[in-house]
PDB file of N, CA and C in Angstrom:
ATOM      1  N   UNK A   1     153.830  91.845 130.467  1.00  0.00           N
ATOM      2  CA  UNK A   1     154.962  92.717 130.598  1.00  0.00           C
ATOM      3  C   UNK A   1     156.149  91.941 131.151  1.00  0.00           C
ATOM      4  N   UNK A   2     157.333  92.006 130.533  1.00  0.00           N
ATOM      5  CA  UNK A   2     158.372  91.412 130.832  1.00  0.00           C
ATOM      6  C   UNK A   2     159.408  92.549 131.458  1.00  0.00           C
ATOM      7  N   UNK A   3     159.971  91.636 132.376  1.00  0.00           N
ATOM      8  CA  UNK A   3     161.124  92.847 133.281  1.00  0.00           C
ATOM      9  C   UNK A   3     162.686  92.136 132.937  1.00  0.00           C
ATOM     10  N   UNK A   4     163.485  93.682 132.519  1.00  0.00           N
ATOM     11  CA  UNK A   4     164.513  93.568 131.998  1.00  0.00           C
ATOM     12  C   UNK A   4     165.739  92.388 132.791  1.00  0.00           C
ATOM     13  N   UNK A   5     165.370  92.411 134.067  1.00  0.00           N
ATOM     14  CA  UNK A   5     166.267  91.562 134.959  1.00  0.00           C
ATOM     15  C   UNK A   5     165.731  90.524 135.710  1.00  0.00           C
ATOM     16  N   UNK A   6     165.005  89.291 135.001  1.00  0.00           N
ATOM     17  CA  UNK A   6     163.908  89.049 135.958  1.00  0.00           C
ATOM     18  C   UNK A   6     164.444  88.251 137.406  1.00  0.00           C
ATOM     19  N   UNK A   7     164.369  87.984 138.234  1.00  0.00           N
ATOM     20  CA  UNK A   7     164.470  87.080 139.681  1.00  0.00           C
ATOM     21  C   UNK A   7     164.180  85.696 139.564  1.00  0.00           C
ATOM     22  N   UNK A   8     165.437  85.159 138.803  1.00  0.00           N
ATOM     23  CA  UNK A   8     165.506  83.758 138.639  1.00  0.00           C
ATOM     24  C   UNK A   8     164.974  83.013 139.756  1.00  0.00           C
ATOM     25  N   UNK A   9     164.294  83.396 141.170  1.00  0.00           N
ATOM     26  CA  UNK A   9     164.422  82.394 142.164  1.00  0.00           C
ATOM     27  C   UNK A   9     162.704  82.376 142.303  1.00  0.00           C
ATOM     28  N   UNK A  10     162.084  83.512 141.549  1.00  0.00           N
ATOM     29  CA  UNK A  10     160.546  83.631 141.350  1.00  0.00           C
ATOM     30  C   UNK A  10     160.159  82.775 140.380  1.00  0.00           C
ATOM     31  N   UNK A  11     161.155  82.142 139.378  1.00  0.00           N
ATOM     32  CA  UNK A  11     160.856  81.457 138.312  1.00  0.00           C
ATOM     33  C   UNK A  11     160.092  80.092 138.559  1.00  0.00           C
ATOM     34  N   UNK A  12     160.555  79.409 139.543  1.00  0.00           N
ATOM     35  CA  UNK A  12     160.869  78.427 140.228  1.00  0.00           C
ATOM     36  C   UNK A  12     159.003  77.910 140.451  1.00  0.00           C
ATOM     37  N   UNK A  13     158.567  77.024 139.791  1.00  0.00           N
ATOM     38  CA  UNK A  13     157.166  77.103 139.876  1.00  0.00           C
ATOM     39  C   UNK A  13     156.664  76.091 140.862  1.00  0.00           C
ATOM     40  N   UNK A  14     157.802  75.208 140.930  1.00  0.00           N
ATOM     41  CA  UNK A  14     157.435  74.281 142.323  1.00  0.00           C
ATOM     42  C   UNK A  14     157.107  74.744 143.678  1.00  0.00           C
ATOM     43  N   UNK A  15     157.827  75.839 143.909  1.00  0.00           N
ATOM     44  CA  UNK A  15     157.733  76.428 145.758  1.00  0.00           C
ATOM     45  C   UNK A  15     156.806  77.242 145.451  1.00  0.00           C
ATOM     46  N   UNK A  16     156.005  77.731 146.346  1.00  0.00           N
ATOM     47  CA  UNK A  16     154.966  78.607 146.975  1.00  0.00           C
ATOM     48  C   UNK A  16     155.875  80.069 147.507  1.00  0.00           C
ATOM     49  N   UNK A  17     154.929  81.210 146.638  1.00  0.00           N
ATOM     50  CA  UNK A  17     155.334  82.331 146.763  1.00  0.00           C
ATOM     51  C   UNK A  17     155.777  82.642 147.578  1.00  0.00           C
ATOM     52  N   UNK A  18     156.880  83.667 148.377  1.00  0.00           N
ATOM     53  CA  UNK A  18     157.367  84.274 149.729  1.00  0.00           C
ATOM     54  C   UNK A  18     157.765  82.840 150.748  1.00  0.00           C
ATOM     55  N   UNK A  19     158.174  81.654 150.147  1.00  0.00           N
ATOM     56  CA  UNK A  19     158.365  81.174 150.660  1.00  0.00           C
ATOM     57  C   UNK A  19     160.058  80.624 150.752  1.00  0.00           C
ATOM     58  N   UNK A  20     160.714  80.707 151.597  1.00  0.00           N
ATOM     59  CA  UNK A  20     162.528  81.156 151.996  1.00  0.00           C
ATOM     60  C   UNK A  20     163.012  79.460 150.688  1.00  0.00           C
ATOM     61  N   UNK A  21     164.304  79.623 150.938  1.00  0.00           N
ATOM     62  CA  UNK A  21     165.001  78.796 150.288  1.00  0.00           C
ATOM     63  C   UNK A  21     165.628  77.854 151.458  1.00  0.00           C
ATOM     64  N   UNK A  22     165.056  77.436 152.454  1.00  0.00           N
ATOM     65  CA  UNK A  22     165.819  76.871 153.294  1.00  0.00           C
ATOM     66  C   UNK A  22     167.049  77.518 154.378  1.00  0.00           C
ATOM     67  N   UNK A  23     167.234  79.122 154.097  1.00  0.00           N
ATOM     68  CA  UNK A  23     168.210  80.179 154.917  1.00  0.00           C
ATOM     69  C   UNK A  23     167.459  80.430 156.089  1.00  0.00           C
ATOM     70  N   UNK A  24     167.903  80.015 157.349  1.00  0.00           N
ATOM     71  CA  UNK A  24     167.361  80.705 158.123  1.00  0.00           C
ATOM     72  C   UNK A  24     167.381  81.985 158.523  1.00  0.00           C
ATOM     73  N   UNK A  25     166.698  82.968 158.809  1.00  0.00           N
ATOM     74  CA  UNK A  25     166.671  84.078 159.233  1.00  0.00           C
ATOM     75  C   UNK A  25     167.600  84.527 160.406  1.00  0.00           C
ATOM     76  N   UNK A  26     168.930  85.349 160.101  1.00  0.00           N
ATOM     77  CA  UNK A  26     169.572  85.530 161.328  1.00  0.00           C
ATOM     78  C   UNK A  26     170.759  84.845 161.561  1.00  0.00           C
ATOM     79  N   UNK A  27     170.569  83.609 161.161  1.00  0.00           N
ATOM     80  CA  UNK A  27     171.612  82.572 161.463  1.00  0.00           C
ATOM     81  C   UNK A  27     173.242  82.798 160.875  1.00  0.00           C
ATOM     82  N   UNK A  28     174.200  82.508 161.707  1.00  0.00           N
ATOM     83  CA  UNK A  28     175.199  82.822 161.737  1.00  0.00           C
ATOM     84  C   UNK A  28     176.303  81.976 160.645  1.00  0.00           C
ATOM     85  N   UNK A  29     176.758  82.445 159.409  1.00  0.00           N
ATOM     86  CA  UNK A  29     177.061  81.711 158.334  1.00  0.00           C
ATOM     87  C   UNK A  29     178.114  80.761 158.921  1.00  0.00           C
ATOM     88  N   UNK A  30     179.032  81.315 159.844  1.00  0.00           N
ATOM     89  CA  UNK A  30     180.256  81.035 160.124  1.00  0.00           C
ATOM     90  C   UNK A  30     180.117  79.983 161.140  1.00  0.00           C
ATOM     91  N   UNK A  31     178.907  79.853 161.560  1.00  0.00           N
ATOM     92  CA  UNK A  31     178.682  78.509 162.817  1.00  0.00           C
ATOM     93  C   UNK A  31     178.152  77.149 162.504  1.00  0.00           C
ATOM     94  N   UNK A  32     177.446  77.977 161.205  1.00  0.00           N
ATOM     95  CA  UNK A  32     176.550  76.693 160.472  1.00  0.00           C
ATOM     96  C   UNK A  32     177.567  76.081 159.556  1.00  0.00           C
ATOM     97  N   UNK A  33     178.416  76.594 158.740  1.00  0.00           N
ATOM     98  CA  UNK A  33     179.048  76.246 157.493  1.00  0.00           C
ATOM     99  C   UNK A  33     179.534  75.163 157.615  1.00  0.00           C
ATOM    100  N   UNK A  34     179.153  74.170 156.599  1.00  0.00           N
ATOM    101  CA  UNK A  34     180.258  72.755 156.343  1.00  0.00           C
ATOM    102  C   UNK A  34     181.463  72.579 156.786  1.00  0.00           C
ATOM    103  N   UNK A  35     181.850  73.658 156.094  1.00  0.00           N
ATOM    104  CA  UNK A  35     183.709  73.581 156.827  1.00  0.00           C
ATOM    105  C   UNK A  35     183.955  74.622 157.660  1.00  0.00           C
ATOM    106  N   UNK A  36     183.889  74.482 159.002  1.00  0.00           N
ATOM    107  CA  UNK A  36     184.275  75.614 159.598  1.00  0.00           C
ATOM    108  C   UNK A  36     185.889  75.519 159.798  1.00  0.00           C
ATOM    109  N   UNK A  37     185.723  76.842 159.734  1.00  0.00           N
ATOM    110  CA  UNK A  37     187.423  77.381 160.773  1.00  0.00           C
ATOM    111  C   UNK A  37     187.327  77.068 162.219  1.00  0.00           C
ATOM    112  N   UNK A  38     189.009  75.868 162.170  1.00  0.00           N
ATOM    113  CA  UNK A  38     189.114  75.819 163.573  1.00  0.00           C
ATOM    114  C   UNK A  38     190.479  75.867 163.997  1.00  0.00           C
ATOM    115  N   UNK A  39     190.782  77.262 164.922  1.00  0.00           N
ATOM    116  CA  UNK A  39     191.973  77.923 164.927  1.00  0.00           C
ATOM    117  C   UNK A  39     193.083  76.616 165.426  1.00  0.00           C
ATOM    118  N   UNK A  40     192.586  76.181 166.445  1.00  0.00           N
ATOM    119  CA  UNK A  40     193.451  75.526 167.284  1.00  0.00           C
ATOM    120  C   UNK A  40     193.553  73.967 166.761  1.00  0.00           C
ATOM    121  N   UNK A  41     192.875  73.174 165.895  1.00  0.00           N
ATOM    122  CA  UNK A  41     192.256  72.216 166.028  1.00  0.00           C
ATOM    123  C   UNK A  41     193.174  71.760 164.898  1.00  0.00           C
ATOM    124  N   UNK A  42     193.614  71.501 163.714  1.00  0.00           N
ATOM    125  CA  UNK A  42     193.912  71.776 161.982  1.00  0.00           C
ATOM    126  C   UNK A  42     196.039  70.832 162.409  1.00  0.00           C
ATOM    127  N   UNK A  43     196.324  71.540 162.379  1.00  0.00           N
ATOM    128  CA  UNK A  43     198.209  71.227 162.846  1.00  0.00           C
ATOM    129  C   UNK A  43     198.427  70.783 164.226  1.00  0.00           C
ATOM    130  N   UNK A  44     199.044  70.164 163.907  1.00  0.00           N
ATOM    131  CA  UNK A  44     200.389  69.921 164.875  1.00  0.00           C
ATOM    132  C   UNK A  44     202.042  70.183 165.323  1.00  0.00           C
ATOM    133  N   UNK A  45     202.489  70.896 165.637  1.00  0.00           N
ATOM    134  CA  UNK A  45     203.968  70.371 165.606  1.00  0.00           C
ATOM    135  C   UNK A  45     204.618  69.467 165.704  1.00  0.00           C
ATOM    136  N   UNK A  46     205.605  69.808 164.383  1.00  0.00           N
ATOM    137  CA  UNK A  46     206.328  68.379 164.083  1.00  0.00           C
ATOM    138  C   UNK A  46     207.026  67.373 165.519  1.00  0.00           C
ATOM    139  N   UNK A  47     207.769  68.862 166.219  1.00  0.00           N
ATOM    140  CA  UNK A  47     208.611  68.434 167.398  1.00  0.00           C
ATOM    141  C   UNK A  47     208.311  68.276 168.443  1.00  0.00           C
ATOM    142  N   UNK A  48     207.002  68.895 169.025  1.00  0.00           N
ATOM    143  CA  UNK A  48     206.494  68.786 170.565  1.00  0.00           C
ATOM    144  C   UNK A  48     205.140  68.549 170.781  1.00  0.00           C
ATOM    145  N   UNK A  49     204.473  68.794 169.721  1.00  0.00           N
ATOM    146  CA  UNK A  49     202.836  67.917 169.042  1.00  0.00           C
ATOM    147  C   UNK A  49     201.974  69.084 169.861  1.00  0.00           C
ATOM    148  N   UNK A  50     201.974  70.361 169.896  1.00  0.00           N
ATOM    149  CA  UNK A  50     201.702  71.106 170.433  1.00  0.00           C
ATOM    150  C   UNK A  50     200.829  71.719 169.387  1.00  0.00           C
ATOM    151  N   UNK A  51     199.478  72.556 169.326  1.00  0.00           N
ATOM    152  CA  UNK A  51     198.459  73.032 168.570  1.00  0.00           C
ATOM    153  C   UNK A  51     198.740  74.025 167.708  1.00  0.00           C
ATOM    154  N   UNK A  52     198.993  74.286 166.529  1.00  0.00           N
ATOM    155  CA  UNK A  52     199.236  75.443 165.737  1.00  0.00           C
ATOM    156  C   UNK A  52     197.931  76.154 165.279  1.00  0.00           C
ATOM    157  N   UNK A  53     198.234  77.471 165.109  1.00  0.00           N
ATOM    158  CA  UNK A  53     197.353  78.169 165.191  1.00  0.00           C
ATOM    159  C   UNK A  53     197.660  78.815 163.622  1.00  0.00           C
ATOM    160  N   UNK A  54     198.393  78.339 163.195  1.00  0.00           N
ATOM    161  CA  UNK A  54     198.433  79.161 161.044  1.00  0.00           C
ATOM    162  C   UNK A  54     198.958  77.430 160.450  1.00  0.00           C
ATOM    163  N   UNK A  55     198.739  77.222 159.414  1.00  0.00           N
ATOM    164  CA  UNK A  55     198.970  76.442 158.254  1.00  0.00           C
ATOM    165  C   UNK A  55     200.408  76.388 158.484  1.00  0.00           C
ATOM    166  N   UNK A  56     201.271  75.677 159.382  1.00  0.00           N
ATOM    167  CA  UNK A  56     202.931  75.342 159.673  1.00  0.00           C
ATOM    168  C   UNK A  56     202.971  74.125 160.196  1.00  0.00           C
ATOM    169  N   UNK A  57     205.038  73.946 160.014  1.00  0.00           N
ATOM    170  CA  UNK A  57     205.073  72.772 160.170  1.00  0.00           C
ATOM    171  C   UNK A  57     205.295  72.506 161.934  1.00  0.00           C
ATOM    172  N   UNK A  58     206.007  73.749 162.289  1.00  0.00           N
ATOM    173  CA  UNK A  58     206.746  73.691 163.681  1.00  0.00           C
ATOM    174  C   UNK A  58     206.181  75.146 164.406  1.00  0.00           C
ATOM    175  N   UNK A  59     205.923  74.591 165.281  1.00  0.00           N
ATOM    176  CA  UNK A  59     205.371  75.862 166.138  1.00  0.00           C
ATOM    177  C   UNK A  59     206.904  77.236 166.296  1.00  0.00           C
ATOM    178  N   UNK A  60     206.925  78.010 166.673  1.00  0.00           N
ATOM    179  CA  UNK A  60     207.434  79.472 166.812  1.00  0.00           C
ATOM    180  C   UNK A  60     208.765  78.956 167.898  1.00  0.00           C
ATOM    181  N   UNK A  61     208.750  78.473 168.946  1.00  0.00           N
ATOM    182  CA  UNK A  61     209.740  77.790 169.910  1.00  0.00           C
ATOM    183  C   UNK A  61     210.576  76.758 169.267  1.00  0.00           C
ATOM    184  N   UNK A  62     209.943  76.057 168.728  1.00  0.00           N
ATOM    185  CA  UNK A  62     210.723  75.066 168.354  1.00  0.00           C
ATOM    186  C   UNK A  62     211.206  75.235 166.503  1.00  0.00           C
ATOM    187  N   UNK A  63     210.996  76.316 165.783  1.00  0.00           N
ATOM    188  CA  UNK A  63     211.319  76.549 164.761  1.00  0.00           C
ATOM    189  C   UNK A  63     212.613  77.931 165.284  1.00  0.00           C
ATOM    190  N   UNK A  64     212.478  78.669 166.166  1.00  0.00           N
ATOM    191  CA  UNK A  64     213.375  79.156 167.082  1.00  0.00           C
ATOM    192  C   UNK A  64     214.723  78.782 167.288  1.00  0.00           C
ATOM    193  N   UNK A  65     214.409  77.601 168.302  1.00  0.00           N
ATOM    194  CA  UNK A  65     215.567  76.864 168.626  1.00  0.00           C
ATOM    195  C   UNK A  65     216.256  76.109 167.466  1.00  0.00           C
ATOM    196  N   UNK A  66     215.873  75.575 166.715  1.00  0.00           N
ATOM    197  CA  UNK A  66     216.620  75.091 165.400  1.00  0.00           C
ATOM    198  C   UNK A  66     217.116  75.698 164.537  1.00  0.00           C
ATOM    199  N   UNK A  67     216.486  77.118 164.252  1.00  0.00           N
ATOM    200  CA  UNK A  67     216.780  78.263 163.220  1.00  0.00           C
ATOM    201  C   UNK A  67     216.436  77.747 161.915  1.00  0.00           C
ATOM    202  N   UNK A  68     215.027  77.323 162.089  1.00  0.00           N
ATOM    203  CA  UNK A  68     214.188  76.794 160.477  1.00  0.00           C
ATOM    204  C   UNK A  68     213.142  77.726 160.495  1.00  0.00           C
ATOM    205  N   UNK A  69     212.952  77.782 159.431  1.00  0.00           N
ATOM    206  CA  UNK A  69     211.458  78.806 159.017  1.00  0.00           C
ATOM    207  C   UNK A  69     210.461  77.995 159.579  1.00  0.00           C
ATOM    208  N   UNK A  70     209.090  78.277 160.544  1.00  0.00           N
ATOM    209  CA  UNK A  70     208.324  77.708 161.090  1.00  0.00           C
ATOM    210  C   UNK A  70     207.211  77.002 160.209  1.00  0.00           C
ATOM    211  N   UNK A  71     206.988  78.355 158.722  1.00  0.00           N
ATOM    212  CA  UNK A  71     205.812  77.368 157.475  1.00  0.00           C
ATOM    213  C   UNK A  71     206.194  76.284 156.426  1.00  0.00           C
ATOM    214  N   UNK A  72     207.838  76.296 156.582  1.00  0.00           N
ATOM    215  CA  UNK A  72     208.258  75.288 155.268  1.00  0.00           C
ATOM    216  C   UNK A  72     209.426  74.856 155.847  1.00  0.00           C
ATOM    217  N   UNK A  73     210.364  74.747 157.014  1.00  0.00           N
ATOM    218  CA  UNK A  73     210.938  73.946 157.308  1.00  0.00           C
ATOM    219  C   UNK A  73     212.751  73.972 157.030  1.00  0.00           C
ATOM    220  N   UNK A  74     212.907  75.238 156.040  1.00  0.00           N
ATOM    221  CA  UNK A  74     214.065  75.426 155.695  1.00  0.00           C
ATOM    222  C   UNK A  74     214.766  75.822 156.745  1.00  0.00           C
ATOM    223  N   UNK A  75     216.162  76.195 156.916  1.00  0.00           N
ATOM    224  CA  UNK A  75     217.109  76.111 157.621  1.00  0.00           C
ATOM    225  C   UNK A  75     217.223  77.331 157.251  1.00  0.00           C
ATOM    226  N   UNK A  76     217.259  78.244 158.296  1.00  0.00           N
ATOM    227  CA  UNK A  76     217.845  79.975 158.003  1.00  0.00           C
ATOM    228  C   UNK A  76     218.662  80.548 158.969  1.00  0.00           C
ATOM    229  N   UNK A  77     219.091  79.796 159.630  1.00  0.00           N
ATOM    230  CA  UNK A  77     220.279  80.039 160.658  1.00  0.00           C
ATOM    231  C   UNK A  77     221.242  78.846 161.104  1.00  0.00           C
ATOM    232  N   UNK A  78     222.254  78.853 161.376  1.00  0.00           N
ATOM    233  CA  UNK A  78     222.919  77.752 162.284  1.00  0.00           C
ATOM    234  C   UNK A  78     223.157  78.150 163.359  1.00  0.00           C
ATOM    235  N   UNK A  79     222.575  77.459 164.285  1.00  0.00           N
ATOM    236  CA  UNK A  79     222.516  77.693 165.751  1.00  0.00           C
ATOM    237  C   UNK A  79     223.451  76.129 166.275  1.00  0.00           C
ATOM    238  N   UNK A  80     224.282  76.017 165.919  1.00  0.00           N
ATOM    239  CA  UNK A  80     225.445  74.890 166.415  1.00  0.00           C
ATOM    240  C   UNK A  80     226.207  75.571 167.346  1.00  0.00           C
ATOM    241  N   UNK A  81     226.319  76.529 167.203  1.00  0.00           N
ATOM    242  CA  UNK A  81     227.694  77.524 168.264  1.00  0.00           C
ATOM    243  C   UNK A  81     226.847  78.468 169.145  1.00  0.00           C
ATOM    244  N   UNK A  82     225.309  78.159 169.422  1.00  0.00           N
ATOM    245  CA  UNK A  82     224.606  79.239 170.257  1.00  0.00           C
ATOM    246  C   UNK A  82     224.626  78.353 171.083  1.00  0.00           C
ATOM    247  N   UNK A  83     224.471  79.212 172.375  1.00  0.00           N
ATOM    248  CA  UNK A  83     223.906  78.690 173.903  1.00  0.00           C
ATOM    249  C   UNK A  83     222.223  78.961 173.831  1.00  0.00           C
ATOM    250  N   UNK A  84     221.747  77.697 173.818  1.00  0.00           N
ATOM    251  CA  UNK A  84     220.204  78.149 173.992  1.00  0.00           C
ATOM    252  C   UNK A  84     219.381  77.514 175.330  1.00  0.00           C
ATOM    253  N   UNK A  85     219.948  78.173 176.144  1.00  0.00           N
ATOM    254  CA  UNK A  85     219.314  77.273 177.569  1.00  0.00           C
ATOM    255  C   UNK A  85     218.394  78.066 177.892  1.00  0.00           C
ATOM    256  N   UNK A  86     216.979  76.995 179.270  1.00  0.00           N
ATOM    257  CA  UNK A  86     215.965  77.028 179.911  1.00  0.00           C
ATOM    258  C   UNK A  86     216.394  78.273 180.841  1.00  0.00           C
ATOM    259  N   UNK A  87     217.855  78.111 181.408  1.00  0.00           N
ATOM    260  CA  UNK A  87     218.039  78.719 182.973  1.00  0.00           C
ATOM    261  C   UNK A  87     218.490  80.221 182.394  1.00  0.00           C
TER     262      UNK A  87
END
């Protein structure tokens, strides 16, 4: 008797029945995976070498103070005639 959908992984005549594919039971995909996500770890800023936390060139402060878009670097303001002080 043949079944309409059979379980390609039963086919497999080398491994021993009920026996796993190497997955451990439980285990956490996101800890084990080849490439993990690492929030802090990935960028830099261009201007103060400070840790980015999304796919950019300049962190949020220093794309701020210049008036450039923080993911691509364009110029969307002129801040030549602003006061941008610490105090």
């Amino acid at each position: 008797m043949q079944v309409a959908c059979p379980e390609k992984w039963r086919d497999n005549k080398t491994e021993k029945q009920g026996e796993s594919s190497g997955r451990k039971v439980g285990e956490n995909k996101l800890l084990t995976a080849a490439k993990r996500y690492q929030p802090y770890g990935q960028k830099k800023c261009k201007t103060c070498k400070q840790n980015l936390h999304q796919d950019a060139l300049f962190c949020q402060g220093c794309a701020y103070v210049k008036g450039i878009c923080s993911m691509c670097g364009k110029q969307l303001l002129d801040v030549s005639k602003y006061k941008q002080t610490n105090v």
